[in-house]
N, C-alpha and C. Protein backbone atom coordinates (compact mmCIF):
# COMPACT_ATOMS: atom_id res chain seq x y z
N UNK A 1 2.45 43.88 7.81
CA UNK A 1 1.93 43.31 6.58
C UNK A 1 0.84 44.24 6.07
N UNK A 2 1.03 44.69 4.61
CA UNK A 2 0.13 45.52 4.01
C UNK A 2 -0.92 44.42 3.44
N UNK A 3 -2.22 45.02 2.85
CA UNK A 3 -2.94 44.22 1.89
C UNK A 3 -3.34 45.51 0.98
N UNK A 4 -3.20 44.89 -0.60
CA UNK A 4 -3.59 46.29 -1.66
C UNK A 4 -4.32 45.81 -2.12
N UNK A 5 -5.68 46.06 -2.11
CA UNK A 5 -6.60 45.70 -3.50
C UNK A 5 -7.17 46.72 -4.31
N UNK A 6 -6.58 46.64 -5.92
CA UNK A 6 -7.06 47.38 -6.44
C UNK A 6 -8.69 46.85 -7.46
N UNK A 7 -9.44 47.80 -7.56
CA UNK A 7 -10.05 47.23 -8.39
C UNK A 7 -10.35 48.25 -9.74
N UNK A 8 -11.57 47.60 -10.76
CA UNK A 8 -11.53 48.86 -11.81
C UNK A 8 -12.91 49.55 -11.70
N UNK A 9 -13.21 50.30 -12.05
CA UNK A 9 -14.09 51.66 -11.69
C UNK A 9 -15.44 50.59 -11.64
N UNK A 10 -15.26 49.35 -13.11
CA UNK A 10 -16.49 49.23 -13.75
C UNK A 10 -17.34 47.87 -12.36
N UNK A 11 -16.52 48.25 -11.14
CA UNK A 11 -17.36 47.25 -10.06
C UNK A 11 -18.45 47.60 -9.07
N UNK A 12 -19.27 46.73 -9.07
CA UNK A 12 -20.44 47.19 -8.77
C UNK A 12 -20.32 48.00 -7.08
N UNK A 13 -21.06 48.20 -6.41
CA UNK A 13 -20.87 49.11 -5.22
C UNK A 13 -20.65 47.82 -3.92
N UNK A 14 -21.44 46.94 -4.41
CA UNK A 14 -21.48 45.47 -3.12
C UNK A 14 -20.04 45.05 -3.10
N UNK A 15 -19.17 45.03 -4.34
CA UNK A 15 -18.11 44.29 -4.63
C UNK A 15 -17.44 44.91 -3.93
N UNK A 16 -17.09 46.83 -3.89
CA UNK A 16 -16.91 47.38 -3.52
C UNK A 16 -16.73 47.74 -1.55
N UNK A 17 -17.35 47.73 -1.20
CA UNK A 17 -18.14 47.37 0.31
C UNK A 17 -17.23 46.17 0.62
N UNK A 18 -17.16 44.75 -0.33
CA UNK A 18 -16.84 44.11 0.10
C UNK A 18 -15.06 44.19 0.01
N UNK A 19 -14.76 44.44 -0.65
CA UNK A 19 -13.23 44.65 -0.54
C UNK A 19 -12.65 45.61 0.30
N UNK A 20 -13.79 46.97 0.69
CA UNK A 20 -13.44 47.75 2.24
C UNK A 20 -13.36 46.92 3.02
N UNK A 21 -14.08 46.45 3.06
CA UNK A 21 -14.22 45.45 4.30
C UNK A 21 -12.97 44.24 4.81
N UNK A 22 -12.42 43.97 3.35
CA UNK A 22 -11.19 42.69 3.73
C UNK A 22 -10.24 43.59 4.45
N UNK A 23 -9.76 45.23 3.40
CA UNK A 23 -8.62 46.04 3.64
C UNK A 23 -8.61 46.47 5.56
N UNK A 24 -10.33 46.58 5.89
CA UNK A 24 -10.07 46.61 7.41
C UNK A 24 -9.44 45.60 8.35
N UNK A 25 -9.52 44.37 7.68
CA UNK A 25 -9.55 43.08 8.38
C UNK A 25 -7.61 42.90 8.73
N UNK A 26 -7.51 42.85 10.07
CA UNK A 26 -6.23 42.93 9.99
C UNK A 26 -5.27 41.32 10.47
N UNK A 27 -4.89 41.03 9.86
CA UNK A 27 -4.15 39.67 9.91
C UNK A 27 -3.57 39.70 11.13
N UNK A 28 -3.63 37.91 11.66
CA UNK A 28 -3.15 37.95 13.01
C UNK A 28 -2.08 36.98 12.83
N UNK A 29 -0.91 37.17 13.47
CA UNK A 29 0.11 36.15 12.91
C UNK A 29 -0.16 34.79 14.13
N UNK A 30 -0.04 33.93 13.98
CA UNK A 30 -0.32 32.87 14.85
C UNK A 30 0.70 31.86 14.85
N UNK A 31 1.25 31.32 15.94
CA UNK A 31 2.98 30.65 16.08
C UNK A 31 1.88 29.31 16.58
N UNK A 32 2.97 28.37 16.17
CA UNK A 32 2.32 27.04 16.77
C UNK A 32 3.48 26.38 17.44
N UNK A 33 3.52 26.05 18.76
CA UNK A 33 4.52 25.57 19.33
C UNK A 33 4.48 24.44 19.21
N UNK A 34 5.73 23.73 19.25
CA UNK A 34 5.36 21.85 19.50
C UNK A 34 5.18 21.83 20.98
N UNK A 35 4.31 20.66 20.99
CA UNK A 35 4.15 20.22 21.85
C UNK A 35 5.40 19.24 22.92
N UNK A 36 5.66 20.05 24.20
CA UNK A 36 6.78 19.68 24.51
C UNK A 36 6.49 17.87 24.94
N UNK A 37 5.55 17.19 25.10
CA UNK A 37 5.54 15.79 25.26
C UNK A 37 4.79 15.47 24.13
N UNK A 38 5.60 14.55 23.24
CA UNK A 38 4.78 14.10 22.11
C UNK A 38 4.16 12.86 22.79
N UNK A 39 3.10 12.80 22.56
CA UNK A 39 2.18 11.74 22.95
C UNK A 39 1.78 11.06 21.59
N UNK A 40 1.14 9.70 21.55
CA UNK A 40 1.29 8.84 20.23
C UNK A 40 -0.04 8.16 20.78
N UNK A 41 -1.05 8.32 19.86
CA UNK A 41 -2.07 7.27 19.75
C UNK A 41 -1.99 5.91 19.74
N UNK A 42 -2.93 5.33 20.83
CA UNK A 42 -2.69 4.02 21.28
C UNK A 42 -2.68 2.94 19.69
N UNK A 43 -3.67 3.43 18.81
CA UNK A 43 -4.53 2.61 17.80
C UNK A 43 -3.40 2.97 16.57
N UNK A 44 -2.63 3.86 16.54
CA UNK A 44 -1.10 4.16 15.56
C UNK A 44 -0.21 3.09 16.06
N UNK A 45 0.17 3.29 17.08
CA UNK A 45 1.10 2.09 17.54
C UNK A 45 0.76 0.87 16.88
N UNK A 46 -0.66 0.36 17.67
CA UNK A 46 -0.98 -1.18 17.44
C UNK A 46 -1.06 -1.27 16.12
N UNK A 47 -1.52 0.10 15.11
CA UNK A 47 -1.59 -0.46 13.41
C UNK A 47 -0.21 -0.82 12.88
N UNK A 48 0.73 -0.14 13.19
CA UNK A 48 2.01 0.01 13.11
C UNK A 48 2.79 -1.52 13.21
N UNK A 49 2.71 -1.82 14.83
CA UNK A 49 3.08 -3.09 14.88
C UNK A 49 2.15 -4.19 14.25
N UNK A 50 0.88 -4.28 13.83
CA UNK A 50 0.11 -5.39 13.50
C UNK A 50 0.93 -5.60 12.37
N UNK A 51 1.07 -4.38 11.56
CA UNK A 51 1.83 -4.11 10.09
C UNK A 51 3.26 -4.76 9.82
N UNK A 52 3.89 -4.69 10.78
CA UNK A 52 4.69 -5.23 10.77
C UNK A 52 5.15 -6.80 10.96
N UNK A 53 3.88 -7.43 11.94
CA UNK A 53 3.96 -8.70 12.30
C UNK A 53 3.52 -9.20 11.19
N UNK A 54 2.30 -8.83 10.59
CA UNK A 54 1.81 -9.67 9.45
C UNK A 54 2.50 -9.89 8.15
N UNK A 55 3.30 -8.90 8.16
CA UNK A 55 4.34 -8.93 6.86
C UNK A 55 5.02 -10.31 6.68
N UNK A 56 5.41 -10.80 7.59
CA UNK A 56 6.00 -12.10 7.67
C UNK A 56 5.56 -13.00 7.15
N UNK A 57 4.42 -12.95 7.73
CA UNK A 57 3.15 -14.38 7.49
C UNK A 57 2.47 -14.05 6.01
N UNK A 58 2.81 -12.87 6.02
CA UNK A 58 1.87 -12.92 4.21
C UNK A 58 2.85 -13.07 3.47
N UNK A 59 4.24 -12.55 3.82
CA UNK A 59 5.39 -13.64 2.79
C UNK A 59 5.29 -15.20 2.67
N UNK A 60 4.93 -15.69 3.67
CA UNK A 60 5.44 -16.81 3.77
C UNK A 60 4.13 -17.78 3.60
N UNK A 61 2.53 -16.83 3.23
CA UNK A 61 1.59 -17.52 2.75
C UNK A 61 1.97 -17.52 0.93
N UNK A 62 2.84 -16.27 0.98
CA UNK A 62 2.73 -16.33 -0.57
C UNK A 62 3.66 -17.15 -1.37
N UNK A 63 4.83 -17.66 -0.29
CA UNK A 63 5.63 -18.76 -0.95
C UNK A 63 4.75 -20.33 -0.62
N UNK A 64 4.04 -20.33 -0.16
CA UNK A 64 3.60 -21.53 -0.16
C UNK A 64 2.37 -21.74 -1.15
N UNK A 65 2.40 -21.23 -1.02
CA UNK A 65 1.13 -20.81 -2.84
C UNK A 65 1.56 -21.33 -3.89
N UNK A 66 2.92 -20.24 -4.09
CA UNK A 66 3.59 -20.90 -5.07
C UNK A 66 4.24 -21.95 -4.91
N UNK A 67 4.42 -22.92 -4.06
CA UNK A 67 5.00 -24.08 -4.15
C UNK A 67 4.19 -25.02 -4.18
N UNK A 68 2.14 -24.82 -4.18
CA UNK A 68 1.31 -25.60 -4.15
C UNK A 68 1.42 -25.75 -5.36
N UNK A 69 1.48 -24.68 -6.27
CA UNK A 69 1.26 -24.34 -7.68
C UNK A 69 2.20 -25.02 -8.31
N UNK A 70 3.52 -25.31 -8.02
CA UNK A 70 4.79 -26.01 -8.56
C UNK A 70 4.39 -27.35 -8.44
N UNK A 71 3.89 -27.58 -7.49
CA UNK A 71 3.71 -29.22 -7.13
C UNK A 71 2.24 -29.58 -7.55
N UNK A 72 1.29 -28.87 -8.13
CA UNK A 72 0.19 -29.40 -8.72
C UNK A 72 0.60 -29.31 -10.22
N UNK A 73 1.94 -28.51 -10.93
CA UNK A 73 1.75 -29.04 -12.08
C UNK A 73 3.18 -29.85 -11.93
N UNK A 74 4.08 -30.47 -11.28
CA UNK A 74 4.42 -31.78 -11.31
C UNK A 74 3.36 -32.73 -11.38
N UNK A 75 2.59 -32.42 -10.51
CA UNK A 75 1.49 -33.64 -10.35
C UNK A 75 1.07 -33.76 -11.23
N UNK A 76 0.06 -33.21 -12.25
CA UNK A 76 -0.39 -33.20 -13.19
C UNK A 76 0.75 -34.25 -14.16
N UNK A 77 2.12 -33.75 -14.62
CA UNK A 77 2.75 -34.15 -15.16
C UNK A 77 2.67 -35.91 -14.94
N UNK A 78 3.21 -36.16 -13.86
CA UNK A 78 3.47 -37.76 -13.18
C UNK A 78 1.98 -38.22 -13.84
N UNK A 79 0.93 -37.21 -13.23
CA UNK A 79 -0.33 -37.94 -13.17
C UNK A 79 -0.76 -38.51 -15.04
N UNK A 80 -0.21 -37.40 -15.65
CA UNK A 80 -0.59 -38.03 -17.49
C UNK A 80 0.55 -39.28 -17.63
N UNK A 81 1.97 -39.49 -16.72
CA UNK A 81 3.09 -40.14 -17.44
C UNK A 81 2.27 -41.53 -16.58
N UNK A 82 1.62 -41.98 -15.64
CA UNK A 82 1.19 -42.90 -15.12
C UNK A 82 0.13 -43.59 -15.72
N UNK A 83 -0.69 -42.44 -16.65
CA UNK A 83 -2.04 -43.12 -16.92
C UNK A 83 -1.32 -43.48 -18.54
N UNK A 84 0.05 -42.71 -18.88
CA UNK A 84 0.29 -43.72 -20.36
C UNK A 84 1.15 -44.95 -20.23
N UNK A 85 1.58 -44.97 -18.90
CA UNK A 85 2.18 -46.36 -18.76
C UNK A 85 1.27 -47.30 -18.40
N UNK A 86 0.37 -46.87 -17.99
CA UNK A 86 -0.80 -47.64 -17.51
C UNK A 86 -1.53 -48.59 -18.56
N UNK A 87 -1.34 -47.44 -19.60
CA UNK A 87 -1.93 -48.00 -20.95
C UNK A 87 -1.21 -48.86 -22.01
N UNK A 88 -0.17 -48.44 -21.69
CA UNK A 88 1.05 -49.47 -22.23
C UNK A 88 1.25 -50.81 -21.38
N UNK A 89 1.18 -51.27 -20.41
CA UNK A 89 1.26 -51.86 -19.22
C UNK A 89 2.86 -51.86 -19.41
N UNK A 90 3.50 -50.44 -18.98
CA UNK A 90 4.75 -50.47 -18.77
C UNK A 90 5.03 -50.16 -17.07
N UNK A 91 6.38 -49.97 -17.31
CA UNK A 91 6.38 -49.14 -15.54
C UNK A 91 7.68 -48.51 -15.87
N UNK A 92 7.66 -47.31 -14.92
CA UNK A 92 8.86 -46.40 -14.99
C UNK A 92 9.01 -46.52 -13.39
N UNK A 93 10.82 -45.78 -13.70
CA UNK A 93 11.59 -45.75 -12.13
C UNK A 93 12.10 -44.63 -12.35
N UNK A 94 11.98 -43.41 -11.33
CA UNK A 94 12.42 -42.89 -11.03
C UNK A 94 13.78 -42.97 -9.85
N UNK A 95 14.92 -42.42 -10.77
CA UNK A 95 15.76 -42.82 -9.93
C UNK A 95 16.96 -41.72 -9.59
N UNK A 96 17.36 -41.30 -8.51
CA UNK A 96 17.94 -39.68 -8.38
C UNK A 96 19.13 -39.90 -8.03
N UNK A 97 20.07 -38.83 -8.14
CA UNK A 97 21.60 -38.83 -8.30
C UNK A 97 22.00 -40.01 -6.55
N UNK A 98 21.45 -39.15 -5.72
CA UNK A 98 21.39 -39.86 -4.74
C UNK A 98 21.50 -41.75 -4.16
N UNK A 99 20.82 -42.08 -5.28
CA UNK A 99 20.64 -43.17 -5.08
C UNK A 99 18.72 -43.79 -4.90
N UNK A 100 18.47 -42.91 -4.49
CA UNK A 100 16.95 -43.17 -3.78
C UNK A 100 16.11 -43.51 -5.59
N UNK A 101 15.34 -43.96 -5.47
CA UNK A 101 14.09 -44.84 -6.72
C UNK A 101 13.04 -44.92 -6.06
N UNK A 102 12.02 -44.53 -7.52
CA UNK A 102 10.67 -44.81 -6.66
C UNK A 102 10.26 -45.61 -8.17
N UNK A 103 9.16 -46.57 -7.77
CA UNK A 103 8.68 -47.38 -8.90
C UNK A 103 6.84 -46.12 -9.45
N UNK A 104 6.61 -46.02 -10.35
CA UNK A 104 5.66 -45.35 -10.21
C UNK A 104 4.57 -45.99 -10.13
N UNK A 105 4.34 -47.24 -11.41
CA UNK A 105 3.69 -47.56 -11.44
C UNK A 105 2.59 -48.07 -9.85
N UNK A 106 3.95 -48.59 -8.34
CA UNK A 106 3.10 -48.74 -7.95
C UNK A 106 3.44 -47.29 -6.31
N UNK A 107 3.37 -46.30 -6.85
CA UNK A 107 3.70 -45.06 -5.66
C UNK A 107 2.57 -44.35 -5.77
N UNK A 108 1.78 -43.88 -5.07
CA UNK A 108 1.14 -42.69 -5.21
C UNK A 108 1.66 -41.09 -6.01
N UNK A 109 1.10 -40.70 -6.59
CA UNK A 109 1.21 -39.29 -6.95
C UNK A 109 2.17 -38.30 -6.05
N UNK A 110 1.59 -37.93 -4.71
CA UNK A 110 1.79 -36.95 -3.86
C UNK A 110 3.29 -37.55 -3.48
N UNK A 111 3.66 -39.17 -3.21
CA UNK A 111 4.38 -39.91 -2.46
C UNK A 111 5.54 -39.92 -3.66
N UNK A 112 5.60 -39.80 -4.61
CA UNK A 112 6.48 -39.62 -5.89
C UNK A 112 7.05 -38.07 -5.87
N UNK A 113 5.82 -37.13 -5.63
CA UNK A 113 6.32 -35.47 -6.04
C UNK A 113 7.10 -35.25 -4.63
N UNK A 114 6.23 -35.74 -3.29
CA UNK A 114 6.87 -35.35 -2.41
C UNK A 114 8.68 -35.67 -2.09
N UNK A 115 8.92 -37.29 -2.84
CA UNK A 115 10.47 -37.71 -2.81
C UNK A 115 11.24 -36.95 -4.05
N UNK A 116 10.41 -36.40 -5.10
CA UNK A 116 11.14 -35.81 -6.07
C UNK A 116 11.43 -34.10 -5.42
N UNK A 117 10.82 -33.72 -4.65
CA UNK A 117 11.26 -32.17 -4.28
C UNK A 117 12.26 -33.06 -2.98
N UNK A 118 12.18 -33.66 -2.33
CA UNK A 118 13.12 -33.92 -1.45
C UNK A 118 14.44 -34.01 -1.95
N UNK A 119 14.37 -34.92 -3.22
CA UNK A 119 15.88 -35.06 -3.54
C UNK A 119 16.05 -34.35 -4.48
N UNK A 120 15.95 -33.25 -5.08
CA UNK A 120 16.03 -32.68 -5.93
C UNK A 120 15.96 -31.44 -5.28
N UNK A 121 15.87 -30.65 -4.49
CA UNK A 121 15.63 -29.30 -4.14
C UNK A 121 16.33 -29.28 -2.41
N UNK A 122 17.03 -30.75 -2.45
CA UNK A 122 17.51 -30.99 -0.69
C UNK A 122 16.91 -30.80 0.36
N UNK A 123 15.85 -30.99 0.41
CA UNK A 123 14.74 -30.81 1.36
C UNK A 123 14.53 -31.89 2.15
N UNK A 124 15.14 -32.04 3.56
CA UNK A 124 15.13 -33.39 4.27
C UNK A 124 13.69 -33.30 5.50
């Protein structure tokens, strides 16, 4: 391996000096072998697998999120259709292909949404 540096007349004498100086410098070629036992950091592994275990559980925090979120705005819903029957002194029935009815007027909220995702989404 050659090295050429040219430069132009108009460089100072230091610059000079210093570019003798690289042209002496002689390159060393350097091989890197692999290492015939790959060895693996204890703390790679364990990030590796933590990574993998938690994946699960943060799916399955994030579907339940959204199904809090589905069932607080049913709730909401039931909760305005109760306070206008309330005001009417009417009553509604919910009643599903199934067969199953719930009276609202006298069911709880949660005890209404919870039989409406049951029979409606087949959830036993």
């Amino acid at each position: 391996m050659t090295l050429t540096l040219e430069c132009a007349q108009s460089v100072d004498p230091e610059a000079r000096a210093l570019m003798g100086a690289l042209v002496t410098v002689a390159p060393t070629a350097t091989h890197n072998t692999p290492p015939t036992i790959q060895t693996r950091d204890p703390a790679t592994i364990l990030a590796a697998a933590t990574l993998v275990l938690t994946v699960p559980g943060a799916i399955l925090a994030t579907l339940e999120i959204k199904d809090r979120l589905e069932r607080r705005e049913i709730k909401r819903t039931l909760e305005a259709l109760k306070e206008k029957l309330a005001e009417a002194d009417g009553s509604a029935h919910l009643t599903f292909p199934s067969g199953a009815s719930v009276d609202l007027a006298h069911t709880s909220t949660d005890a209404a949404v919870d039989l409406m995702i049951r029979e409606l989404c087949g959830v036993k």
